[in-house]
Protein backbone atom coordinates (compact mmCIF):
# COMPACT_ATOMS: atom_id res chain seq x y z
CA UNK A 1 -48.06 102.76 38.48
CA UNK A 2 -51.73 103.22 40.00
CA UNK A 3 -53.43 102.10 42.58
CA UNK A 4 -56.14 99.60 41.59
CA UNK A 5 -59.21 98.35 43.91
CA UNK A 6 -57.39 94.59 43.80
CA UNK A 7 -54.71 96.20 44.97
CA UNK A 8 -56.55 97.79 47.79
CA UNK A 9 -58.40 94.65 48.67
CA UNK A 10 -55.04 92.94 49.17
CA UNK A 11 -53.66 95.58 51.87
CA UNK A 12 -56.57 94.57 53.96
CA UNK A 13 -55.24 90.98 54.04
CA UNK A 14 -51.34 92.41 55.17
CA UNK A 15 -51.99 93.39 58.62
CA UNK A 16 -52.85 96.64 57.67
CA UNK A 17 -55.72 98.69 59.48
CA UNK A 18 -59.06 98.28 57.94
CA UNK A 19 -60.02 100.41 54.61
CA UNK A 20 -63.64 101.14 55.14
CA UNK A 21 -65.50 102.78 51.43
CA UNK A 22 -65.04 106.15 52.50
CA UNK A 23 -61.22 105.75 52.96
CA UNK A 24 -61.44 103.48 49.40
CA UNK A 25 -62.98 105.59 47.70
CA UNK A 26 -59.96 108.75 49.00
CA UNK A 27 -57.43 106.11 48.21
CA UNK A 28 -58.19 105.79 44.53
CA UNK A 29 -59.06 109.42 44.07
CA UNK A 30 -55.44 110.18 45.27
CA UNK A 31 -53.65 107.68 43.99
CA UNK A 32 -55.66 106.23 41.20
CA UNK A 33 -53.79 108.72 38.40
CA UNK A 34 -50.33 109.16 37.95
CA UNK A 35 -49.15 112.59 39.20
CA UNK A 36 -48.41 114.26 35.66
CA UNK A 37 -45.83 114.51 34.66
CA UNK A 38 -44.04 111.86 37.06
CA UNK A 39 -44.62 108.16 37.61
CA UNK A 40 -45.41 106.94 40.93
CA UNK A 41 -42.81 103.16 41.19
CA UNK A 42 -44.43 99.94 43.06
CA UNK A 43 -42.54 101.28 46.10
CA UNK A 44 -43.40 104.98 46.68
CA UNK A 45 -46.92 103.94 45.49
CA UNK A 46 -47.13 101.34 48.60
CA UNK A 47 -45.83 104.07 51.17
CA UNK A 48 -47.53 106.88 50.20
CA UNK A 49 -50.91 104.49 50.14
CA UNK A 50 -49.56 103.14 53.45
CA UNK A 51 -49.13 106.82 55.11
CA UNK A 52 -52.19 107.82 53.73
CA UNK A 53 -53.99 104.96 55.48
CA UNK A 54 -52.14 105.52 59.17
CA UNK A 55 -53.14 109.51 58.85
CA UNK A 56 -56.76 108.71 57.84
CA UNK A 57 -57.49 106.52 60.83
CA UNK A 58 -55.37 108.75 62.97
CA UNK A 59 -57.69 111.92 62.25
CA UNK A 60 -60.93 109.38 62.79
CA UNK A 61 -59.57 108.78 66.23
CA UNK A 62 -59.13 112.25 66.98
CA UNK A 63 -62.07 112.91 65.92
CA UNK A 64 -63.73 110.25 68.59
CA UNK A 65 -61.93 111.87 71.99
CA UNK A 66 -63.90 114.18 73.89
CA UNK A 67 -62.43 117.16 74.43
């Protein structure tokens, strides 16, 4: 299973933090292929997308503090 741009479109209707083009565009390029030679199932797919999205605004915030 891949991750699709529909399918990216609906985790900004779940709640989840927003997914700005930048963070799209790293979304699909890391989890639009399967990771030869496994298979990535619905559920892993949605928690490694969902990880991926917490640690990508996470750094952005960091990246806002003054030091």
């Amino acid at each position: 299973m891949t991750l699709t741009r529909n399918m990216i479109k609906s985790l900004g209707s779940h709640g989840e933090p927003p997914i700005d083009r930048k963070l799209e565009a790293r979304l699909l390029q890391q989890f639009g292929n399967e990771p030869c030679p496994y298979e990535y199932t619905e559920q892993d797919l949605h928690e490694q997308v969902r990880k991926f999205i917490m640690h990508y605004h996470q750094d952005k915030i960091e990246l806002q503090e003054p030091f």
